[in-house]
Protein backbone atom coordinates (compact mmCIF):
# COMPACT_ATOMS: atom_id res chain seq x y z
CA UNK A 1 72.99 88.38 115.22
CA UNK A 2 71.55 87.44 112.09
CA UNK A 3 73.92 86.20 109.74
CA UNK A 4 74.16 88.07 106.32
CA UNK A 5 75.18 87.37 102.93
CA UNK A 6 77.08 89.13 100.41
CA UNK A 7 77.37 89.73 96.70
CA UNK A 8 79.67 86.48 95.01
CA UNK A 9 81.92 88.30 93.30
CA UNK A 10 83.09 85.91 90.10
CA UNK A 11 87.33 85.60 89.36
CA UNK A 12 88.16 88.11 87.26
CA UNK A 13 87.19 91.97 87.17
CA UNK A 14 84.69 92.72 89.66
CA UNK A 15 81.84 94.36 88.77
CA UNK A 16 80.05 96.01 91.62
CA UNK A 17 76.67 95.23 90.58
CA UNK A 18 76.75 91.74 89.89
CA UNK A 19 74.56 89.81 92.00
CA UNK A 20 72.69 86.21 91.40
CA UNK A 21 69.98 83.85 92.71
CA UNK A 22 68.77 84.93 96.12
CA UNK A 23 71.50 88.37 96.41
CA UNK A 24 69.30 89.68 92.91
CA UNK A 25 67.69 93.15 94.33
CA UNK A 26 64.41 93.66 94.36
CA UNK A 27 62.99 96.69 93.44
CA UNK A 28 61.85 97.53 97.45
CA UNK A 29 65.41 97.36 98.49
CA UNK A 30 66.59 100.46 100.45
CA UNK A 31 69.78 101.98 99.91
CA UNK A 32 70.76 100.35 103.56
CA UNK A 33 70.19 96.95 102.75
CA UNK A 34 72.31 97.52 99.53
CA UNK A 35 75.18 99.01 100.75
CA UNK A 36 75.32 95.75 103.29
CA UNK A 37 75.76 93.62 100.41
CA UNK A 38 78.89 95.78 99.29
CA UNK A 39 81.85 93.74 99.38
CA UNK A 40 84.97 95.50 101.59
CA UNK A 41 88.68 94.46 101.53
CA UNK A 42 90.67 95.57 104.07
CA UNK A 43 93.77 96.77 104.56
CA UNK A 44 94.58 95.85 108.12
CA UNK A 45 93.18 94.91 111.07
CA UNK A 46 94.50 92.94 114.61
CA UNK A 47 91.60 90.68 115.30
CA UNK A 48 94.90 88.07 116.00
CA UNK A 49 96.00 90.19 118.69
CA UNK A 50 92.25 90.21 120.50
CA UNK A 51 92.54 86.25 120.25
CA UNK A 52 96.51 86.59 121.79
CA UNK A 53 95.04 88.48 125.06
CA UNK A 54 92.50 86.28 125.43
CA UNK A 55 92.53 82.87 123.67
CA UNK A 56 90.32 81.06 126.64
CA UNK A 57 87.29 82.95 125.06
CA UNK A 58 88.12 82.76 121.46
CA UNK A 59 85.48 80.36 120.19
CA UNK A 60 82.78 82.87 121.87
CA UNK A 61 84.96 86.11 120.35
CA UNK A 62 85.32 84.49 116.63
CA UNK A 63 82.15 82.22 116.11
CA UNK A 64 79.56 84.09 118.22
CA UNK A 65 80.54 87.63 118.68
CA UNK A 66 80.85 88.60 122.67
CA UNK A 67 80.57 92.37 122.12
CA UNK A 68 83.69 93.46 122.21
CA UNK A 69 86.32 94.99 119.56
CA UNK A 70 85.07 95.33 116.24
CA UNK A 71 85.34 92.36 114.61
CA UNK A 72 83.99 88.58 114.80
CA UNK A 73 82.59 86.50 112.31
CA UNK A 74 78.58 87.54 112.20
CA UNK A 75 79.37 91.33 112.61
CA UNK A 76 81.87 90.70 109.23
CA UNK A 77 78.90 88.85 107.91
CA UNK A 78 76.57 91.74 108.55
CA UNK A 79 78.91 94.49 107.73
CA UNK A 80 79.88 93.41 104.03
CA UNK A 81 83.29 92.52 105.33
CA UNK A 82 85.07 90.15 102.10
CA UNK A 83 88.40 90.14 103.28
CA UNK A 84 91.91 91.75 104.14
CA UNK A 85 94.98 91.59 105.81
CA UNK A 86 94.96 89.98 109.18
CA UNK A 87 98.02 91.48 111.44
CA UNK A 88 100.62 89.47 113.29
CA UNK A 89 102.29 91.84 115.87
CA UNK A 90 104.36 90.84 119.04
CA UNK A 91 103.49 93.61 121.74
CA UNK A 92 105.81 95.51 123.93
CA UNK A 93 105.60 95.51 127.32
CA UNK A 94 105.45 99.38 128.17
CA UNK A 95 103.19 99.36 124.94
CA UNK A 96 100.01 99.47 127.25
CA UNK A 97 98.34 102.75 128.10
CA UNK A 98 101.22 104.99 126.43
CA UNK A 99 98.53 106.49 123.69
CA UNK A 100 96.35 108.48 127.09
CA UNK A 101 98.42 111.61 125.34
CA UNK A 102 96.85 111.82 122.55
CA UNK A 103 93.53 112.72 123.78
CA UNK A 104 95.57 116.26 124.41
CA UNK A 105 97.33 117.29 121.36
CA UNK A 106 100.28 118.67 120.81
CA UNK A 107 102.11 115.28 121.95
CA UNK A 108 105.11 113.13 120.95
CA UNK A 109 105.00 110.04 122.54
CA UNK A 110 108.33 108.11 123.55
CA UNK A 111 108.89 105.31 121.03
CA UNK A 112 108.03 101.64 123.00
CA UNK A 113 110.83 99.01 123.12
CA UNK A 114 110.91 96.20 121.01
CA UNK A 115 109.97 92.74 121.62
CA UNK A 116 112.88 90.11 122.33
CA UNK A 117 112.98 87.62 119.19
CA UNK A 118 112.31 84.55 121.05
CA UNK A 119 108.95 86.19 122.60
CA UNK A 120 108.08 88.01 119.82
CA UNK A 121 108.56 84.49 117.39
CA UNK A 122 106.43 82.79 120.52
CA UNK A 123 103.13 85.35 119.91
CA UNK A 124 103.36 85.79 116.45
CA UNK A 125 103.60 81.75 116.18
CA UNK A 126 100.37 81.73 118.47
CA UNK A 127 98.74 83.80 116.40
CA UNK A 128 99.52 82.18 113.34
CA UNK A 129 97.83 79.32 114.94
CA UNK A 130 94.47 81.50 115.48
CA UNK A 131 94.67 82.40 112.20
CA UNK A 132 94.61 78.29 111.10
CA UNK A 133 91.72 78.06 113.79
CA UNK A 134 90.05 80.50 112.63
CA UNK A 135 89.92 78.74 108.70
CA UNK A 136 88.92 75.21 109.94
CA UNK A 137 86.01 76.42 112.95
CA UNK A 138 84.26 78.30 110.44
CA UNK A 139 83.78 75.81 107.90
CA UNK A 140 84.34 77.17 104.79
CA UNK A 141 83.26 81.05 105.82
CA UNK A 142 86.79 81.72 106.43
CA UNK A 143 89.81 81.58 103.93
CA UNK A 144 93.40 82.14 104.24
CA UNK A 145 95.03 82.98 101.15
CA UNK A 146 98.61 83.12 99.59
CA UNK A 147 97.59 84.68 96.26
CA UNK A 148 95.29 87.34 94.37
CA UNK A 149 93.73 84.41 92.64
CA UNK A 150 92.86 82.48 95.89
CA UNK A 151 91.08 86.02 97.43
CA UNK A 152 89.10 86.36 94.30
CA UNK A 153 87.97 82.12 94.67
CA UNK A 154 87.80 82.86 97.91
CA UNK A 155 84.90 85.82 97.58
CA UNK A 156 83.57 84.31 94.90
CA UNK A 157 82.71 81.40 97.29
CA UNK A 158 81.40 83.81 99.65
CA UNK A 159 84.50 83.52 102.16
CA UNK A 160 86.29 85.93 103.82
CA UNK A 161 89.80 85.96 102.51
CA UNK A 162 92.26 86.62 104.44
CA UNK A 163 95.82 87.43 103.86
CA UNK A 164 98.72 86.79 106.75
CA UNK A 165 100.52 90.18 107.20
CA UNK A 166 103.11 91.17 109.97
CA UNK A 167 103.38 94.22 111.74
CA UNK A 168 106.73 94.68 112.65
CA UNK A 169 109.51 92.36 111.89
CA UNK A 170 110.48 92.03 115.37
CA UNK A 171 109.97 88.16 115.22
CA UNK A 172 112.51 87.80 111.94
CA UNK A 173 115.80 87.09 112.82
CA UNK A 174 118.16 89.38 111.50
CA UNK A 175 119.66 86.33 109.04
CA UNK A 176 116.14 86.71 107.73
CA UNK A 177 115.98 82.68 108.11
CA UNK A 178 112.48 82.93 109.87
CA UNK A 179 111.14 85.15 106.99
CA UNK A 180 111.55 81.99 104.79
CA UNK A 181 109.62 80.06 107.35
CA UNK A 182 106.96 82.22 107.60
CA UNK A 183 106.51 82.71 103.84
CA UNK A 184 105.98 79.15 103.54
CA UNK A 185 103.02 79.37 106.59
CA UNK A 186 101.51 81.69 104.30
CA UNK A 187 102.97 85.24 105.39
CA UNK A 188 102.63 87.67 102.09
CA UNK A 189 102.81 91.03 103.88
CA UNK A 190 105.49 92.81 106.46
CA UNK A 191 106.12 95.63 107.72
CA UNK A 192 109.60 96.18 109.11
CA UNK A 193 108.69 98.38 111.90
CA UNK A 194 105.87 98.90 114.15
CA UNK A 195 106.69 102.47 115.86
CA UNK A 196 109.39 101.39 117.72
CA UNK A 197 113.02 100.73 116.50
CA UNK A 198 114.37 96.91 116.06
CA UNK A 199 117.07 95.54 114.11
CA UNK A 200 115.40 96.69 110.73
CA UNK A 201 115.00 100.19 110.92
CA UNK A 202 113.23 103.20 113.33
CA UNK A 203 109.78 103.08 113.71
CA UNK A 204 108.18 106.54 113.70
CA UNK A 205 106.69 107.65 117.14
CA UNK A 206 103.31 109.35 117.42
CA UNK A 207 103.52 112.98 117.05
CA UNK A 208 101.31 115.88 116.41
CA UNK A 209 102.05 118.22 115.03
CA UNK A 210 104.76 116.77 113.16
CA UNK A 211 106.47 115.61 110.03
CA UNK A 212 107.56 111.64 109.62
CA UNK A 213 110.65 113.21 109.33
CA UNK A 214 112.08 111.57 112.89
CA UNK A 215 114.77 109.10 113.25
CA UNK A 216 117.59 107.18 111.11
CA UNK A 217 116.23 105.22 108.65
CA UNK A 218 116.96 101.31 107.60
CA UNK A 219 119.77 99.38 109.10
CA UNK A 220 121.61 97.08 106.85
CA UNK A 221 119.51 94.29 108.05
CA UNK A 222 116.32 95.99 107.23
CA UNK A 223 117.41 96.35 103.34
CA UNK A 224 118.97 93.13 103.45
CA UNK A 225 114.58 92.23 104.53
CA UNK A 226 113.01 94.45 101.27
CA UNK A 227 115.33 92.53 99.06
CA UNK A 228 114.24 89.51 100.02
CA UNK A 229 110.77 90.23 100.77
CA UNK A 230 111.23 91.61 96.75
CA UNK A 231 112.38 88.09 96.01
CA UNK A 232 109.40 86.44 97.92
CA UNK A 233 106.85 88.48 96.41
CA UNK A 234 106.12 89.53 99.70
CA UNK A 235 104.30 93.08 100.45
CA UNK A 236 106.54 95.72 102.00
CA UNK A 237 104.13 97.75 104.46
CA UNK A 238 105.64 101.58 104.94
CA UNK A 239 102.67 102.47 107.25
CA UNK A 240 105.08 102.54 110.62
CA UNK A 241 108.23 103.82 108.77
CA UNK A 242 109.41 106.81 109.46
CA UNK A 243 110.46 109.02 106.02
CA UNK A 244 114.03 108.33 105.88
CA UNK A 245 113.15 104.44 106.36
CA UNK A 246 110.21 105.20 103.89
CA UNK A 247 112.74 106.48 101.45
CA UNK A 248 115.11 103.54 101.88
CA UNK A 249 112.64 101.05 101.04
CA UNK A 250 111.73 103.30 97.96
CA UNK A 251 115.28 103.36 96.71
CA UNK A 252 115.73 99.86 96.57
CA UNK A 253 112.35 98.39 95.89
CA UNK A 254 111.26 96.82 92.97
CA UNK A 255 107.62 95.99 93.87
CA UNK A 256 104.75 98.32 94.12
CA UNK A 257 105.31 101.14 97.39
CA UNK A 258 102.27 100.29 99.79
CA UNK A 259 101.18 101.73 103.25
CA UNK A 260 98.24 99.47 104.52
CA UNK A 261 96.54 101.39 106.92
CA UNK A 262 98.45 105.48 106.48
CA UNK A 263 96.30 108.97 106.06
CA UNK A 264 97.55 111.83 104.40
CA UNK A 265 99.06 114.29 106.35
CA UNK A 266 98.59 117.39 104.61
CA UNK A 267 94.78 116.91 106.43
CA UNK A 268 95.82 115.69 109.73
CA UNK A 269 99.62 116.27 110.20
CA UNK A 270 100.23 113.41 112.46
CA UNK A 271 104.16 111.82 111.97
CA UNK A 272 102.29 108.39 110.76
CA UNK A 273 100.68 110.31 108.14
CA UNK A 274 102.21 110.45 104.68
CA UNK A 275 103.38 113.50 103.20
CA UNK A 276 102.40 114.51 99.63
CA UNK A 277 105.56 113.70 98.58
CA UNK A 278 105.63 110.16 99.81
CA UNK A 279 102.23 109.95 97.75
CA UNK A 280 103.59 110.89 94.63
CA UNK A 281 106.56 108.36 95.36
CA UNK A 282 103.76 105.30 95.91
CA UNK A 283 101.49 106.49 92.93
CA UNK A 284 105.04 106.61 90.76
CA UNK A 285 105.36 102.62 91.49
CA UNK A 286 101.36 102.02 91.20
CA UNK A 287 101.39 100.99 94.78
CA UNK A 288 98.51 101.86 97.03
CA UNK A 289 97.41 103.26 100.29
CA UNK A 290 94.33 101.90 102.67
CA UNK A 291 92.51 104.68 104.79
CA UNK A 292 93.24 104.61 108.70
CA UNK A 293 89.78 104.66 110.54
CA UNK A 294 91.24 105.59 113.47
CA UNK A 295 90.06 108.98 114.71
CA UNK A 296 93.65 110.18 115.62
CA UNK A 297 94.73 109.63 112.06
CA UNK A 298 91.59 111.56 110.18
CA UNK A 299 90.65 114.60 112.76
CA UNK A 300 92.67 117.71 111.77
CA UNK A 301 93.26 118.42 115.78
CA UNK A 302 94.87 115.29 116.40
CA UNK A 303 92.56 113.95 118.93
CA UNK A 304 91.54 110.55 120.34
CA UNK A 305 88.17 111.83 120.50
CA UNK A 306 85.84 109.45 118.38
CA UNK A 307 82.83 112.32 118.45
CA UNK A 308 83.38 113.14 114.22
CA UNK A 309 81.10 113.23 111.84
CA UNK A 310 82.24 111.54 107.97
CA UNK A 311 83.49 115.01 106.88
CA UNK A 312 87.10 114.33 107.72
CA UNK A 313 86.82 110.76 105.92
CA UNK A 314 85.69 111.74 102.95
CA UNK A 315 88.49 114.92 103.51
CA UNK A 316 90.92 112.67 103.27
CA UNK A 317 89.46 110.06 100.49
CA UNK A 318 89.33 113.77 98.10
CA UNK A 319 92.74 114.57 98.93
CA UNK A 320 94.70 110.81 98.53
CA UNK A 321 92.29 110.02 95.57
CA UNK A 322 93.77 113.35 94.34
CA UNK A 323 97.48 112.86 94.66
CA UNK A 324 97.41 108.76 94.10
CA UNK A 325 94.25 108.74 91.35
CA UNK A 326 91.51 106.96 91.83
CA UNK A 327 93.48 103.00 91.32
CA UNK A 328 95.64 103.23 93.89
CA UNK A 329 93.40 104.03 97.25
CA UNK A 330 91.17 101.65 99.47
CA UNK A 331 90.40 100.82 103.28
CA UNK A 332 93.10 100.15 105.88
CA UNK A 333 90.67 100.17 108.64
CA UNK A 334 92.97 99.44 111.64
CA UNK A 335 89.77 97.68 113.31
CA UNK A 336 90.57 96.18 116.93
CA UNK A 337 94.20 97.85 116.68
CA UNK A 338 92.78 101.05 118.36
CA UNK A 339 90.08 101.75 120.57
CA UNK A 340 88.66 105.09 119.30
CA UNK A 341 86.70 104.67 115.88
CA UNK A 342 84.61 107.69 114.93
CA UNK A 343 81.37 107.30 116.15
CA UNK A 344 79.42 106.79 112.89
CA UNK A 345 81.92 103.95 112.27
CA UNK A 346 82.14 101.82 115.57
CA UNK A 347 82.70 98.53 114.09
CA UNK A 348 82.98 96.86 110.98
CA UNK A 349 79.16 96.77 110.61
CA UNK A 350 79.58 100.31 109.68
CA UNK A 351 80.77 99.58 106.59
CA UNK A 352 77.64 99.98 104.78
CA UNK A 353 77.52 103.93 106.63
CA UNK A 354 80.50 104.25 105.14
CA UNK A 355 79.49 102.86 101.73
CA UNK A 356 76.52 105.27 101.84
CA UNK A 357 79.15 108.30 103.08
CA UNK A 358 80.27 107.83 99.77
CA UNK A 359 77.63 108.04 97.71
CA UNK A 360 76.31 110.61 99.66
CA UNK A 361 79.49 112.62 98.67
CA UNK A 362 79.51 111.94 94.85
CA UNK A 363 81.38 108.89 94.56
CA UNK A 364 80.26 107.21 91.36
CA UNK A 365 79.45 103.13 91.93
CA UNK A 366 82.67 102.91 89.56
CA UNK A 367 84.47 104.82 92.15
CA UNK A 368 82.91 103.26 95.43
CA UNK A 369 83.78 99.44 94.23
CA UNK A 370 87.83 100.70 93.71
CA UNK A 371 87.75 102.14 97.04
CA UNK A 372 85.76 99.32 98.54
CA UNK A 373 87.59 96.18 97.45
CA UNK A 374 88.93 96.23 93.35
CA UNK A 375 91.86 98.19 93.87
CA UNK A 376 93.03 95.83 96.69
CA UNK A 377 92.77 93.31 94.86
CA UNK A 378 94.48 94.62 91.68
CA UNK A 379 97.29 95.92 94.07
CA UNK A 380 97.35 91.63 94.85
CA UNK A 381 97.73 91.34 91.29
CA UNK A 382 100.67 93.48 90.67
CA UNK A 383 102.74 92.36 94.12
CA UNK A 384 102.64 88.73 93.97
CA UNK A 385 102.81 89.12 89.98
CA UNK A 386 99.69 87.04 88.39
């Protein structure tokens, strides 16, 4: 695949439209080859779990691209892709195959078991290790970054910046003395649950129809974890909280509410979806909420089924950019953490479809580079207080 490049964005407020030397359009260039250049930030994505399953091949996955997933280093090239947060998760092990439900709604599947903390602490330490591959292989394409400053040198430099997040706390004791150790590796981002329950809080299972209103919420430990992830400057994730959790973490928070890769449910009422209330709660705190590609979380019937046009995107863009304004929404793509992307999508080189979705719709340029990556960035800003 032919490698592309991207617009350099320059420290300080990006501007869209800024582009130098060789990136300078030309008058002949279609709306295609612009909307490549578009710089995305992203609010999740498991690329580190691909490289856990299979880290014989992961020189071919990472450097070349072998086809599978949706992400690898040329097809983030190619797709515009300038950064995000790169997922740490320890897997359960009834976790494969239990999603086959959804592809007949009305479901509520039964909540996985957690993950042990000495295995879990053994795959999330492998995967911080891809992640550290990852950096030095690619020779300065690649970043990881423990600031908002760093992501914006980072792009600027025309590297993908990526910030270490973890999906369920499973692998921090409850002492929270691993946390500490982590944060030092670089971790900036957790979220206390996946949707399963540990000894943080209650994940929320998948369920459709149905309100996130399922389960107890926090356990002692778990707001013992916000209050020092509060102290780190670390990100609290709410996407895999269920609402009483959600609520707990809102009571005692002091940092910006944020849900990395959540929908709204008032369009699709899926339990993972936030409820209109929870939105007002994150835009009261100037916090921020990255839209789920998956097609589960966007189609209004709850399906699997990736056969969607960009109508229920852009359904539920109007509707968070509505109850959050337009600062405080952006991508959460979700890319190689589920299988079934809408089919205009398919991979992260459809970022530049998506881009043109957009514009397509109405979206100002103003608009399009908040959604795309500024926001993000800002939201950077605010958490880790620079």
């Amino acid at each position: 695949m032919v490698k592309q490049s991207r617009v350099s964005l320059q420290p300080g407020p990006v501007n869209a439209s800024a582009t130098s030397g060789a990136d300078a359009p030309s008058q002949a260039r279609s709306k295609t080859d612009e909307t490549k250049k578009f710089p995305v930030f992203d609010g999740h994505d498991d690329f580190l779990f691909r490289l856990l399953k299979a880290p014989e091949t992961r020189e071919t996955m990472w450097l070349n691209g072998d086809g599978t997933g949706h992400l690898d280093l040329p097809r983030m090239r190619a797709g515009g892709f300038a950064g995000g947060f790169f997922a740490l998760f320890s897997p359960s092990e009834d976790y494969a195959g239990f999603t086959d439900a959804m592809d007949n709604p009305s479901y509520e599947l039964p909540l996985p078991t957690a993950s042990k903390l000495g295995p879990s602490q053994e795959s999330v330490l492998a995967m911080v290790g891809h992640l550290f591959w990852m950096e030095r292989v690619s020779r300065g394409a690649f970043t990881v970054c423990r600031s908002a400053r760093e992501v914006r040198a980072a792009m600027a430099a025309d590297s993908i910046a990526a910030i270490m997040h973890m999906e369920g706390a499973e692998a921090i004791d409850p002492n929270l003395d691993a946390l500490y150790a982590f944060h030092k590796m670089g971790l900036r981002s957790v979220g206390p649950v996946w949707s399963r329950p540990n000894a943080f809080g209650h994940g929320v299972p998948f369920a459709f129809p149905a309100s996130p209103d399922i389960g107890p919420g926090l356990t002692d430990a778990g707001k013992a974890l916000v209050k020092a992830c509060n102290e780190l400057k670390i990100i609290v994730d709410l996407s895999h909280l269920n609402e009483k959790g959600f609520d707990d973490v809102a009571s005692i928070s002091d940092a910006p509410l944020v849900a990395t890769h959540s929908n709204a449910h008032a369009v699709t009422p899926l339990s993972r979806n936030l409820t209109d209330r929870q939105l007002a709660k994150i835009r009261e705190t100037k916090g921020m909420v990255g839209l789920n590609f998956v097609s589960v979380f966007l189609r209004p019937d709850g399906k699997r089924s990736p056969d969607i046009t960009f109508e229920p995107v852009l359904r539920h863009l109007d509707h968070l950019i509505d109850k959050l304004g337009e600062d405080h929404v952006g991508f959460g793509s979700d890319f190689d953490g589920a299988t079934k992307m809408p089919d205009p999508i398919r991979d992260v080189t459809g970022l530049p479809r998506i881009i043109d979705a957009l514009r397509d719709h109405g979206y100002s340029e103003e608009l399009i580079a908040k959604l795309a990556h500024e926001n993000w960035i800002r939201l950077l800003e605010r958490a880790f207080g620079e």
